[in-house]
Each structure stands twice: as C-alpha cells, then as structure tokens.
N, C-alpha and C. Protein backbone atom coordinates (compact mmCIF):
# COMPACT_ATOMS: atom_id res chain seq x y z
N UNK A 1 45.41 -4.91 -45.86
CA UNK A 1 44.67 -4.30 -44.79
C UNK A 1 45.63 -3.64 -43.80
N UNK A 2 44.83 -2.87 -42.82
CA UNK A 2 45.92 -1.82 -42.30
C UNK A 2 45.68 -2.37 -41.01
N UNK A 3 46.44 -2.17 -40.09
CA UNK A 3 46.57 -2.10 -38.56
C UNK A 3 46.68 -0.95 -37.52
N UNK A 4 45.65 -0.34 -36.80
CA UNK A 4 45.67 0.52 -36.36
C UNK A 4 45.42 0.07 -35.00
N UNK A 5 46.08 0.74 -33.74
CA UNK A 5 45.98 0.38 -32.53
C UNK A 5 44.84 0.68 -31.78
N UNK A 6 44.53 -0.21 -31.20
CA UNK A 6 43.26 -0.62 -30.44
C UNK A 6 43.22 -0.67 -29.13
N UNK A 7 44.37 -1.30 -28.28
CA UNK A 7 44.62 -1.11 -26.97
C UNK A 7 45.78 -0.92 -26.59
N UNK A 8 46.43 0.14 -25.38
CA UNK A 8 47.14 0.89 -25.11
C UNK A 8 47.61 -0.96 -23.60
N UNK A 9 46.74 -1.47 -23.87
CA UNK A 9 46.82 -2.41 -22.61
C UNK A 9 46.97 -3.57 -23.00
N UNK A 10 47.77 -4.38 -21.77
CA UNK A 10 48.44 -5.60 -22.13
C UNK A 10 47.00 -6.76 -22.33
N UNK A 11 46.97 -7.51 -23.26
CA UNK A 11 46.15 -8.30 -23.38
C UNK A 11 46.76 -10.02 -23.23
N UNK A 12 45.96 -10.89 -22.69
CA UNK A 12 46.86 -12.12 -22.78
C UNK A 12 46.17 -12.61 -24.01
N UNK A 13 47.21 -13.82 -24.37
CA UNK A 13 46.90 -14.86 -25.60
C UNK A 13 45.32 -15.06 -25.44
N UNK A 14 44.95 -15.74 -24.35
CA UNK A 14 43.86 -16.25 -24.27
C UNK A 14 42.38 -15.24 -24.80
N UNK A 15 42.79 -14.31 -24.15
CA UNK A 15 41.78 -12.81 -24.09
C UNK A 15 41.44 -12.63 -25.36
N UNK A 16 42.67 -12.46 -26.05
CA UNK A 16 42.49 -11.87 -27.22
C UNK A 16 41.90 -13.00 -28.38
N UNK A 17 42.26 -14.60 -28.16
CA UNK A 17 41.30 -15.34 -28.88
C UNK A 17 40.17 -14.97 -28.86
N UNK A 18 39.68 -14.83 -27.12
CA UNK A 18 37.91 -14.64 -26.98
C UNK A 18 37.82 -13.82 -27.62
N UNK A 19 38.34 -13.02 -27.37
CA UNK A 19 37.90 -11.34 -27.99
C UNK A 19 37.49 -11.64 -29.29
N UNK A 20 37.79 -12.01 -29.64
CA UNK A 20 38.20 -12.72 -31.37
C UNK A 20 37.09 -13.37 -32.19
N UNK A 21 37.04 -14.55 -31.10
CA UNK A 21 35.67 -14.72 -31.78
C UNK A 21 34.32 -14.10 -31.60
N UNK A 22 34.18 -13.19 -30.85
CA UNK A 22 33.27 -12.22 -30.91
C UNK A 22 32.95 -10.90 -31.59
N UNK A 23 34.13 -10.73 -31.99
CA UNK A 23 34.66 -9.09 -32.45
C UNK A 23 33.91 -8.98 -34.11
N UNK A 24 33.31 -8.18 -34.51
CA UNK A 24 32.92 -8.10 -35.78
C UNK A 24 34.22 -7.38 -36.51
N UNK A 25 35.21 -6.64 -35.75
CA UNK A 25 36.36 -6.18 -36.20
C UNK A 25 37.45 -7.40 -35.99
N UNK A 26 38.37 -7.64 -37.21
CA UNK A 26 39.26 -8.50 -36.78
C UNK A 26 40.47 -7.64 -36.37
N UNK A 27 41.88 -8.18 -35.38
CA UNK A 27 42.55 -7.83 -35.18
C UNK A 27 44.14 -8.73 -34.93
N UNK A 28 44.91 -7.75 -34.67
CA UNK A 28 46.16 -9.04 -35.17
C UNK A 28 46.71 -8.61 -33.59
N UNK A 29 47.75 -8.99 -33.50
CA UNK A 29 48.11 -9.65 -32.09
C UNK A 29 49.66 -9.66 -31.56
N UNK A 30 50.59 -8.50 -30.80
CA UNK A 30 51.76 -8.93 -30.79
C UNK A 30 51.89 -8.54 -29.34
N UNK A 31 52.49 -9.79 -29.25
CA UNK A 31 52.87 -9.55 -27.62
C UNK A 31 51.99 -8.75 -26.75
N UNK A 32 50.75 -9.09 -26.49
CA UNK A 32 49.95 -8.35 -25.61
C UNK A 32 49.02 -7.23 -26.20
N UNK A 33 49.74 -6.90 -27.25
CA UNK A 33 48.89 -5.45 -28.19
C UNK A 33 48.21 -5.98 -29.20
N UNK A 34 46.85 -5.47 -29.13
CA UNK A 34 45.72 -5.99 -30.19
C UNK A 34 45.78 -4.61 -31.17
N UNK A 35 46.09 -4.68 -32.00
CA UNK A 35 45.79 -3.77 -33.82
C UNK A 35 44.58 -3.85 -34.44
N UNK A 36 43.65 -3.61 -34.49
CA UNK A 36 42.37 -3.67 -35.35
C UNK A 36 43.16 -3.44 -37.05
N UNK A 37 42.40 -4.41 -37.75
CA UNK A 37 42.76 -4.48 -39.11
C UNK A 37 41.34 -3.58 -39.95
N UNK A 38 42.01 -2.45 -40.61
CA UNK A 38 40.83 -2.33 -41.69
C UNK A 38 40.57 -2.90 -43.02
N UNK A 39 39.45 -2.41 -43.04
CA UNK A 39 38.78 -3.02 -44.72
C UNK A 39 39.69 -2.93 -45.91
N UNK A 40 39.55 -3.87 -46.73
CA UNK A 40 40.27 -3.62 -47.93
C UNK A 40 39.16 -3.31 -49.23
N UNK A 41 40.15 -2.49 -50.11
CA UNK A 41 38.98 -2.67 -51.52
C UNK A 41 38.89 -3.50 -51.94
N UNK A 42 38.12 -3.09 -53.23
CA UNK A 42 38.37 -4.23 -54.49
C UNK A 42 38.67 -4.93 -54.87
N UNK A 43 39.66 -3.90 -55.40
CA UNK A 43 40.98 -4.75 -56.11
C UNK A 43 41.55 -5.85 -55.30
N UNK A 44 41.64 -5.58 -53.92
CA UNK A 44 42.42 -6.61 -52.77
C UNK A 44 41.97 -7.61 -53.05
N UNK A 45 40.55 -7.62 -53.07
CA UNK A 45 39.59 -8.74 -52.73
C UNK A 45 39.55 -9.81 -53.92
N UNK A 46 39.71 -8.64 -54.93
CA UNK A 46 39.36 -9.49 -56.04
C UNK A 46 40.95 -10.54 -56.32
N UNK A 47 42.19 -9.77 -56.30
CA UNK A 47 43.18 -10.33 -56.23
C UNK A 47 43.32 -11.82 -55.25
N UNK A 48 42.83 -11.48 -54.01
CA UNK A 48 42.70 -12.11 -53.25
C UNK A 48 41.92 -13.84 -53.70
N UNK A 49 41.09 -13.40 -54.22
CA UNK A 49 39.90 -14.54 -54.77
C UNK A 49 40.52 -15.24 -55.78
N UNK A 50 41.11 -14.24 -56.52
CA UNK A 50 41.71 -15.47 -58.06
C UNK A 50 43.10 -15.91 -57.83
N UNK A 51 43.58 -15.83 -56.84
CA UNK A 51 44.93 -16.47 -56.24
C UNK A 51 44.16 -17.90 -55.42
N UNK A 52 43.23 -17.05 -54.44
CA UNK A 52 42.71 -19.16 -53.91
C UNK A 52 41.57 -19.84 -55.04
N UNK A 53 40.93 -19.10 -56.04
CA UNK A 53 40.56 -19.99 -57.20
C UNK A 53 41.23 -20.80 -57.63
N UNK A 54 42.76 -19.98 -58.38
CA UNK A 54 43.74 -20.76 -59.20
C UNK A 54 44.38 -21.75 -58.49
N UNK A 55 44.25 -21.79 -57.08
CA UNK A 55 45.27 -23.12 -55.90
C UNK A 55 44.24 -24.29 -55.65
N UNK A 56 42.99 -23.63 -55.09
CA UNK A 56 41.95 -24.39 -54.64
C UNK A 56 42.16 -25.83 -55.17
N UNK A 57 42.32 -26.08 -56.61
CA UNK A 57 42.33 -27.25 -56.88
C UNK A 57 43.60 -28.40 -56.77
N UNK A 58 44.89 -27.80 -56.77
CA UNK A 58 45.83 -28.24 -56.51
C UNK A 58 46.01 -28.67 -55.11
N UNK A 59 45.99 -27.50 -54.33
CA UNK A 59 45.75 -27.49 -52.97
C UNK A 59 44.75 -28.95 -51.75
N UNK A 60 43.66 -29.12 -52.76
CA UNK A 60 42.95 -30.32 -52.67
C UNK A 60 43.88 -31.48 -53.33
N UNK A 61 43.97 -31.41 -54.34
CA UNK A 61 44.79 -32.95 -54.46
C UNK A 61 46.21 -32.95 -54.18
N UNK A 62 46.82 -32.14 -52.98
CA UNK A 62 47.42 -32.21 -52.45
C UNK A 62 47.03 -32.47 -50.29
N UNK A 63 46.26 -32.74 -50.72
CA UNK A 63 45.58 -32.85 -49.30
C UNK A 63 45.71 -31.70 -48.49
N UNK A 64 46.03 -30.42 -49.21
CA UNK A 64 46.37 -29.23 -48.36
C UNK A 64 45.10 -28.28 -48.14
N UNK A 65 45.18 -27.27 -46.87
CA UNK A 65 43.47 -26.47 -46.91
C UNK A 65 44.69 -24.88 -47.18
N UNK A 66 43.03 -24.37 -48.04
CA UNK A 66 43.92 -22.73 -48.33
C UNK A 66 42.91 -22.00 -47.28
N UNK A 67 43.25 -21.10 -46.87
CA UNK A 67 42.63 -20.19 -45.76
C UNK A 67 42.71 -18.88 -46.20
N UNK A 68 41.82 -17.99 -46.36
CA UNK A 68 41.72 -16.54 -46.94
C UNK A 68 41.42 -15.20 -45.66
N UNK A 69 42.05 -14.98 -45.38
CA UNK A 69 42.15 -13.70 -44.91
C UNK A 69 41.15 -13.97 -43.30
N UNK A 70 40.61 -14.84 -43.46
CA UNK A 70 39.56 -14.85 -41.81
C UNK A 70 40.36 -15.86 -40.78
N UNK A 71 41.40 -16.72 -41.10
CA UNK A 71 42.20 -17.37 -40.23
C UNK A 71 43.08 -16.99 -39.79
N UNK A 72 43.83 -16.88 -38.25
CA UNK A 72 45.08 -16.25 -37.63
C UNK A 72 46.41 -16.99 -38.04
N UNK A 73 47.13 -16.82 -38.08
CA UNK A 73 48.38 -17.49 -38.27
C UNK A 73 48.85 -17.04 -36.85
N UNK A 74 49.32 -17.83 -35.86
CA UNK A 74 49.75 -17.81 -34.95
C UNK A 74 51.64 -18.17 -34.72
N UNK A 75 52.32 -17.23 -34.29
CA UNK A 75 53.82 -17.74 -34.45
C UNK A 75 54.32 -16.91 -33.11
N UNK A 76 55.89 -17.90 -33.01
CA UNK A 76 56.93 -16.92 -32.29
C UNK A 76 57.77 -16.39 -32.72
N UNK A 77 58.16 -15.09 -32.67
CA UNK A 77 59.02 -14.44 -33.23
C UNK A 77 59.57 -13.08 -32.10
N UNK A 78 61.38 -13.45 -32.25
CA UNK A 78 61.84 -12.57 -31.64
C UNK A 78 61.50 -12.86 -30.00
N UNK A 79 60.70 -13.48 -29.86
CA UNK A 79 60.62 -13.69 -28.18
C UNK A 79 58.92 -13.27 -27.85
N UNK A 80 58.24 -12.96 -29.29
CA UNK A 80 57.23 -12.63 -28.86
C UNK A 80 56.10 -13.53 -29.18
N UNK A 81 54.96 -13.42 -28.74
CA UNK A 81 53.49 -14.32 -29.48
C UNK A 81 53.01 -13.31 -30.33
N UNK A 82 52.74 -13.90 -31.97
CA UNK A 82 52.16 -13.28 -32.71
C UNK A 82 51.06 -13.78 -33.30
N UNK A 83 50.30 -12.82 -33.72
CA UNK A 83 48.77 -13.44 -34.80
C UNK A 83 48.90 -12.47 -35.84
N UNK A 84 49.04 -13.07 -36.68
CA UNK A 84 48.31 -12.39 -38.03
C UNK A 84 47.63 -13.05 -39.00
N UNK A 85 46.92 -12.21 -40.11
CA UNK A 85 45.78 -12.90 -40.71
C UNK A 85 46.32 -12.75 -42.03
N UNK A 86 46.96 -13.43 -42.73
CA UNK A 86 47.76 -13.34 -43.91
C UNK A 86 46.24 -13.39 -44.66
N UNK A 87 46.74 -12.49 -46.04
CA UNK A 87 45.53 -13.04 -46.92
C UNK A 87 45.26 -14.51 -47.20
N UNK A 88 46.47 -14.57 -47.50
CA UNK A 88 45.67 -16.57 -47.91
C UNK A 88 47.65 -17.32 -47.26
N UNK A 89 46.60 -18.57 -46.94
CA UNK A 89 47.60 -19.63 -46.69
C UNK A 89 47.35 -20.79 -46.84
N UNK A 90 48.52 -21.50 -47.13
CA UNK A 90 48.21 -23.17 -47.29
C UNK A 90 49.28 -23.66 -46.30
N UNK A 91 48.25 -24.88 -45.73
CA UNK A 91 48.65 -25.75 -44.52
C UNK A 91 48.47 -26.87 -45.59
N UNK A 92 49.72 -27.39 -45.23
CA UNK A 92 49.84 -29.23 -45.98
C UNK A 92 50.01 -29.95 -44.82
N UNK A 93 50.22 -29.18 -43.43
CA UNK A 93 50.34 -30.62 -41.86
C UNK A 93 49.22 -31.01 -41.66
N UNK A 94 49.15 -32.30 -41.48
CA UNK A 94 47.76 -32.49 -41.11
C UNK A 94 47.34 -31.98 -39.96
N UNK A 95 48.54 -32.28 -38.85
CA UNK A 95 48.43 -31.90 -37.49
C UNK A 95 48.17 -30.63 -37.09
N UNK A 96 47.97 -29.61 -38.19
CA UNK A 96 47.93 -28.13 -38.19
C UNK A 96 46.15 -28.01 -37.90
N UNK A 97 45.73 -27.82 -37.13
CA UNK A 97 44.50 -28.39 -37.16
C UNK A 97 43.59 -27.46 -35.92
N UNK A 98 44.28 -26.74 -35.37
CA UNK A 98 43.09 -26.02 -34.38
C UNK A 98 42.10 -24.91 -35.33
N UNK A 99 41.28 -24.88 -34.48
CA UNK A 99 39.64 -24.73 -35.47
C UNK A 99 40.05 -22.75 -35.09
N UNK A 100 41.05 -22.29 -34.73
CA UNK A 100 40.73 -20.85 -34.06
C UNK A 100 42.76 -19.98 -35.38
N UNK A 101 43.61 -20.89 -35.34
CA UNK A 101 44.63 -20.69 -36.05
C UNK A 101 45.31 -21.71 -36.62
N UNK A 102 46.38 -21.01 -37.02
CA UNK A 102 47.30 -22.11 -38.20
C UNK A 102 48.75 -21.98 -37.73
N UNK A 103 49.45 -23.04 -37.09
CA UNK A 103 51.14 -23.17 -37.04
C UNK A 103 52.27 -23.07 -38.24
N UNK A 104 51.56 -24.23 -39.22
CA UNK A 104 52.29 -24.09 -39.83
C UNK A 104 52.15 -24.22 -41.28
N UNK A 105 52.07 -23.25 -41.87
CA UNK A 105 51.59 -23.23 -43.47
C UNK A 105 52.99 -22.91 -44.25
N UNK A 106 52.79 -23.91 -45.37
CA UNK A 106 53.92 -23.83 -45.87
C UNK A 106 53.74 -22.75 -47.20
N UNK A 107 52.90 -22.02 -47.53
CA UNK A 107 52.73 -20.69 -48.59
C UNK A 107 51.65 -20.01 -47.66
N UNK A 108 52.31 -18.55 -47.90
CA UNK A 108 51.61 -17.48 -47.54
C UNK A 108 52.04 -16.31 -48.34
N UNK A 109 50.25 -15.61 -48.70
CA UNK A 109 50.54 -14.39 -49.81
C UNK A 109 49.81 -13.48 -48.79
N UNK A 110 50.18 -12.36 -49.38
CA UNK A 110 50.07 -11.02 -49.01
C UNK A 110 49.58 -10.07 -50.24
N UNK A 111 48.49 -8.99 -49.97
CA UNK A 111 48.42 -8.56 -51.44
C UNK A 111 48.31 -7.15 -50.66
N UNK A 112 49.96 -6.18 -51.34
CA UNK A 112 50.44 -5.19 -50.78
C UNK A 112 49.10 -3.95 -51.46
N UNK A 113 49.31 -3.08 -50.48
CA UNK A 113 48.56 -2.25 -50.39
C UNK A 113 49.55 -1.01 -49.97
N UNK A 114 48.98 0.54 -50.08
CA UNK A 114 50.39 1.54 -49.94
C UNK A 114 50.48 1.36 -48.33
N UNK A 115 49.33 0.98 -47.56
CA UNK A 115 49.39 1.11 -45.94
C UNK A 115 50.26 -0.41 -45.41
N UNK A 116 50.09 -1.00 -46.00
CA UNK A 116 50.76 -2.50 -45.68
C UNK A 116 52.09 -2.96 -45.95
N UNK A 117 52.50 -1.98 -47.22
CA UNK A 117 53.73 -2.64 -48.08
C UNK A 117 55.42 -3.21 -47.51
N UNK A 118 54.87 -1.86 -46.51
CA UNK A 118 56.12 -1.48 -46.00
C UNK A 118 56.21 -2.86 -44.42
N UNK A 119 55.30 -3.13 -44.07
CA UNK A 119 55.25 -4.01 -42.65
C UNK A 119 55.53 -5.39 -43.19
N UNK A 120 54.63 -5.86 -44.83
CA UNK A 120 54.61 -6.80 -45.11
C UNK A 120 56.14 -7.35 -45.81
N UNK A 121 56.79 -6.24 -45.85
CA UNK A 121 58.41 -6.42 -46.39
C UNK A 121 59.55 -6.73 -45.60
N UNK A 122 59.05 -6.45 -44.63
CA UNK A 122 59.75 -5.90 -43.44
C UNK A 122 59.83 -6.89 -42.02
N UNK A 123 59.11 -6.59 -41.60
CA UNK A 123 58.25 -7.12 -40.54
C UNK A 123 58.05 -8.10 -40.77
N UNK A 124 56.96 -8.66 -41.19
CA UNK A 124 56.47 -9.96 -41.83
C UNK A 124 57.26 -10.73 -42.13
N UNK A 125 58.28 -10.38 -43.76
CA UNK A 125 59.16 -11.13 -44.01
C UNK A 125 59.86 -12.00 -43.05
N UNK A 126 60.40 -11.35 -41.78
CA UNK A 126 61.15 -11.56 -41.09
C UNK A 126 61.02 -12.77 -39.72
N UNK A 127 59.37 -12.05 -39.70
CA UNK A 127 58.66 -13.10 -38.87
C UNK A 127 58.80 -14.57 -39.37
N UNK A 128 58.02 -14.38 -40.65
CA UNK A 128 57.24 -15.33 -41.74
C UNK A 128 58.85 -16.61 -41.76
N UNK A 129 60.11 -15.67 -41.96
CA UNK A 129 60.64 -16.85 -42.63
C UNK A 129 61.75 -17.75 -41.11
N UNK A 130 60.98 -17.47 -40.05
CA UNK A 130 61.35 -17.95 -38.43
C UNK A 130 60.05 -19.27 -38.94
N UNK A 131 59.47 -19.22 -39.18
CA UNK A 131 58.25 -20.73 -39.84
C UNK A 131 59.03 -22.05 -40.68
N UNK A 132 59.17 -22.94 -39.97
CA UNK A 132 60.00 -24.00 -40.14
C UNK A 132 59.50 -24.54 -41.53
N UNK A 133 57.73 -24.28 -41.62
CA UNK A 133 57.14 -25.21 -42.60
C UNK A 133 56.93 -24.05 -43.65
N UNK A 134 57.67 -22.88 -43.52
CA UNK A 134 57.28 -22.29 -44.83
C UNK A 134 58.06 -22.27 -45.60
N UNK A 135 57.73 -22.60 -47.11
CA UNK A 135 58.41 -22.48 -48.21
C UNK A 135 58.49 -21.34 -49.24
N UNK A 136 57.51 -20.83 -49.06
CA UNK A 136 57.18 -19.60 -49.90
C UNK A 136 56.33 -18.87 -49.77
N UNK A 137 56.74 -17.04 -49.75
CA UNK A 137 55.93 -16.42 -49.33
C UNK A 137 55.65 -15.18 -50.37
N UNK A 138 54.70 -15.01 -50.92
CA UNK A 138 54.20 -14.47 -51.70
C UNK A 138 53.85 -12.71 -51.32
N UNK A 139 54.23 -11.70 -52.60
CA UNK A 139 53.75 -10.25 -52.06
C UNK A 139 52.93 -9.86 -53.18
N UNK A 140 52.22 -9.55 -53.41
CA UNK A 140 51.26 -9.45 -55.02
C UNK A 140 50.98 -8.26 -55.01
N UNK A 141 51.73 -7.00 -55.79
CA UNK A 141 51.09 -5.75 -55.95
C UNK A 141 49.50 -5.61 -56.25
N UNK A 142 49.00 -4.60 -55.94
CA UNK A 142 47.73 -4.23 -56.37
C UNK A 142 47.06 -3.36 -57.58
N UNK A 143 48.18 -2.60 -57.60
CA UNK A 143 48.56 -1.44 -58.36
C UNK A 143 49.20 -1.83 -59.79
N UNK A 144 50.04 -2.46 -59.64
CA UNK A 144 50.50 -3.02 -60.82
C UNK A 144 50.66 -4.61 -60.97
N UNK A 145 51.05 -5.14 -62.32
CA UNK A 145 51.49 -6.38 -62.40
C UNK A 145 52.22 -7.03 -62.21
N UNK A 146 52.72 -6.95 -60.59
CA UNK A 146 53.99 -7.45 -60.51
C UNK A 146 53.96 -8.32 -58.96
N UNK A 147 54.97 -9.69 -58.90
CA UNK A 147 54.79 -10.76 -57.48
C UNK A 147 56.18 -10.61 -57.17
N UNK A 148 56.24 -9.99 -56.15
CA UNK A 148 57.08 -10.72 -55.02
C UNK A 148 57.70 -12.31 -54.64
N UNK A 149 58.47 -12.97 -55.20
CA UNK A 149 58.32 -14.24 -54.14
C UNK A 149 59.36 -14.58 -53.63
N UNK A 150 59.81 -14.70 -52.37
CA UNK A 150 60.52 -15.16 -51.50
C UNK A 150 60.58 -16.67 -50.98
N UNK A 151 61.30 -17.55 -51.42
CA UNK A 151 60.98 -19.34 -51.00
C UNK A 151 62.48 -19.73 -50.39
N UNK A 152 62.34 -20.42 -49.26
CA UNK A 152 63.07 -20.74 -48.21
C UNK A 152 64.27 -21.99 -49.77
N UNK A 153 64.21 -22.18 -50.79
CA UNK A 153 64.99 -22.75 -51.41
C UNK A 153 65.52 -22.26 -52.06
N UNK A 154 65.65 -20.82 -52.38
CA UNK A 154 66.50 -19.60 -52.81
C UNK A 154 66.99 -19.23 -51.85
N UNK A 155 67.18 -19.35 -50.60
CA UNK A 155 67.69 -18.87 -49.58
C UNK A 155 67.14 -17.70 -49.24
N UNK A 156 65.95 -17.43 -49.67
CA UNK A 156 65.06 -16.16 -49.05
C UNK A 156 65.42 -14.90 -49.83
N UNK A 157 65.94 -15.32 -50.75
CA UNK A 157 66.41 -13.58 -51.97
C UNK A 157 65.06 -13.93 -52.89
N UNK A 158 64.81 -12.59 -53.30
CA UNK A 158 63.71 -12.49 -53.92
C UNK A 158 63.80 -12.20 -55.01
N UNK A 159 62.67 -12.78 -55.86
CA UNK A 159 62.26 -13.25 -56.98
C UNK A 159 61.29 -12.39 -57.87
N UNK A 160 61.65 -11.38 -58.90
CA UNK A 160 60.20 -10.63 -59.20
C UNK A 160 59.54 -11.15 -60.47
N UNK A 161 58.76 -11.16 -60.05
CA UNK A 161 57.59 -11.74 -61.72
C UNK A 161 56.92 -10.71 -62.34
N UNK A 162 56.60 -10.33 -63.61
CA UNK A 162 55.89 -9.03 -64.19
C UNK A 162 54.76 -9.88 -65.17
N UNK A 163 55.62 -11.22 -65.24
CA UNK A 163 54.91 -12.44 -66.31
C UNK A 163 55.09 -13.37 -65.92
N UNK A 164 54.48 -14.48 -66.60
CA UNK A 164 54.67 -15.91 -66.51
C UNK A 164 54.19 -16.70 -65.18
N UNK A 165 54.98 -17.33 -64.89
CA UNK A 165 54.32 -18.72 -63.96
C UNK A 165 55.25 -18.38 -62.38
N UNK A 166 54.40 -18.43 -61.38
CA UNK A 166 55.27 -18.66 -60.12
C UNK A 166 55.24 -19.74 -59.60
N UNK A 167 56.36 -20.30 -59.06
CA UNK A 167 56.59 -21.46 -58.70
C UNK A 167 56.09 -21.46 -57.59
N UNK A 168 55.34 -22.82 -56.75
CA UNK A 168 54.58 -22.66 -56.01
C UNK A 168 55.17 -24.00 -55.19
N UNK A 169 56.04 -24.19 -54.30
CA UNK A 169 56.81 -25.15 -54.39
C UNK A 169 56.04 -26.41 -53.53
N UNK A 170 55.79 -25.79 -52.59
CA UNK A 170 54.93 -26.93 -51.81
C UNK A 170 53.33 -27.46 -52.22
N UNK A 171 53.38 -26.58 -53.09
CA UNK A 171 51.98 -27.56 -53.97
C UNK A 171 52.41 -27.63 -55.42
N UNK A 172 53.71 -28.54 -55.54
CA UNK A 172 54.15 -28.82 -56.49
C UNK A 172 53.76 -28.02 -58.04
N UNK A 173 53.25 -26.82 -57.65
CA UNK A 173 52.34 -25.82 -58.78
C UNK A 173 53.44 -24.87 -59.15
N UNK A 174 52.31 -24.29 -60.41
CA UNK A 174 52.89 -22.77 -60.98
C UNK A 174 51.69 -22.06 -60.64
N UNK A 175 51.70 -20.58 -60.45
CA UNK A 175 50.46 -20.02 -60.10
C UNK A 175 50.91 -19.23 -61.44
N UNK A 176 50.28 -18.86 -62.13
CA UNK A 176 49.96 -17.93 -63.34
C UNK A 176 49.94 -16.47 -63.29
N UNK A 177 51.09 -15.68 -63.38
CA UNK A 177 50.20 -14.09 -62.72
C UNK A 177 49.10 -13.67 -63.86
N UNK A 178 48.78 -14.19 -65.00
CA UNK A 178 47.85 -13.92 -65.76
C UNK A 178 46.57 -14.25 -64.51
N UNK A 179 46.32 -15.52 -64.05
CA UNK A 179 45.14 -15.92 -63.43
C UNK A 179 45.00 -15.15 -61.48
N UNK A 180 45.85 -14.51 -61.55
CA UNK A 180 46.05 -13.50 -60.29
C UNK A 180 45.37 -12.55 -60.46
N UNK A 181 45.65 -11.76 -61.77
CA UNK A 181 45.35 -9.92 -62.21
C UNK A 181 43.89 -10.48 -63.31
N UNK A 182 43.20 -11.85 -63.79
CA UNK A 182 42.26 -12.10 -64.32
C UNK A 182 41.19 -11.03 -64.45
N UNK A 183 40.80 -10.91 -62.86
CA UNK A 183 39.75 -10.05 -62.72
C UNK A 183 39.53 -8.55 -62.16
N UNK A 184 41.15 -8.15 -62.74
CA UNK A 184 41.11 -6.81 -62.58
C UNK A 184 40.96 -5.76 -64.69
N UNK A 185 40.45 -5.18 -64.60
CA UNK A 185 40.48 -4.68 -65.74
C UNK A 185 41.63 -4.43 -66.11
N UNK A 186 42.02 -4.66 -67.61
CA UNK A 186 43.79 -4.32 -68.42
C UNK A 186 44.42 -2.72 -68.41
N UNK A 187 45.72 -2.93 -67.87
CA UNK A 187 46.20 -1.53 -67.45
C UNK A 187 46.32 -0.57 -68.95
C-alpha cells in the first residue's frame, strides 16, 4: 500500500490515534505527519492471506497473535514516533497487548508493491531492525516468485528465496513460498 500525504500539520500521538479510530481511511504516522495509505489489489491481498493461513497455526501453538494489515506497529526511530501498519505481524510478548498497537513483534512481512518497494527496503528496513524483539523481517514480491528475508541472526544481510522453505525463526517454523504464491495463478 502506498502513502500519500494528508496533513501539511503537526499532529500529536494522541490525535492521530483518535483520528484513527474513526477514519474509514487508514494512515501511518511519523513524527507529527499523518500519510493516508491506499488500497491494495489482489494479488496483495491474496498474498497477504496465504502467508497468515500458513502461520495461523503455528503462531497459536506458539502462544503468539498474527495481525494483518489493520494493526499499527508503533516504534522509535531516529528520534522520532512512528506508526505503521505492516501487512502482517507476529507478537510472541505477552505484555504486547494494547487493543489500538503492537511494540513488539518479533516477524514482520511486507508484500512489495512498485509504490512501496523502495520505502519498504529502505526506510522500513532501517526502522524495523531498531525493534529489540524482531527477528525477522520478511519482503514478498508480488510480481514474481521471490522473498526477501532479513533476520536479526544473520546479522541483517539478506537472504533471497525463489524456492523452498523460509525460516521463520521465532515461530520455530518454515513458511513454504509454494503456500505464499498458492493462490495466485502459475507464471
């Protein structure tokens, strides 16, 4: 999903929660500036879905919750307050627990898009790996068959998959990129 600017004006933390839960538009959050996020297709969605299918169950008997694209991830980075709405995340703290965002999730995916690719590499990365409890952070083309993964036990060098199993470290899993691209038609 994309981020396009919304207010030219300083917003506080608080504001922009309210705002938030009212807004039929979601939006992400840096230092005072609210971004309206747009719609994604299909393909996003569908990618999106068979990544928390294939966890959902692990994720549970790991006592962990997965969160899809409608929860904030809230962090500091660089000196600033941030929100963003990763496509999916898993929280294994218990204490991670406010009903509005998430501190600290130890996997977070992203499913790149041509408007996103570049922030989510970039940007994100950079944010993402200032997260004490993250272990691995996931980039999942849309376009083609291919994952990104970046895990704080490689020392943050990245990992490309075209096949086979991704290691999924904090839910002791493999995620399958077969069961990722499932429900997209064969290239």
């Amino acid at each position: 999903m994309t981020a396009q600017a919304a207010s030219a004006h300083f917003i506080t933390e608080q504001a922009y929660l309210a705002g938030e839960q009212d807004s039929e538009v979601r939006h992400e959050y840096i230092d005072g500036q609210v971004y309206a996020l747009t719609g994604s297709d299909a393909r996003h969605g569908l990618i999106r879905n068979a990544i928390a299918f294939a966890l959902t169950p692990v994720a549970r008997g790991k006592h962990c919750k997965l969160f899809t694209a409608t929860m904030k991830l809230r962090l500091d980075s660089g000196g600033q307050t941030v929100f963003y709405y990763p496509d999916l995340m898993a929280v294994c703290d218990a204490l991670d627990n406010d009903p509005n965002f998430c501190r600290a999730p130890c996997l977070i995916v992203e499913v790149l898009s041509p408007s996103t690719a570049r922030m989510d590499r970039r940007e994100k990365l950079l944010a993402y790996q200032g997260l004490p409890s993250l272990q691995s952070y996931l980039l999942v083309e849309q376009e083609q068959r291919h994952v990104e993964l970046y895990r704080r036990a490689n020392g943050w060098r990245v990992e490309h998959y075209g096949q086979g199993n991704i290691p999924i470290d904090c839910l002791d899993a493999a995620l399958a990129l077969d069961d990722i691209y499932a429900d997209l038609p064969a290239a």
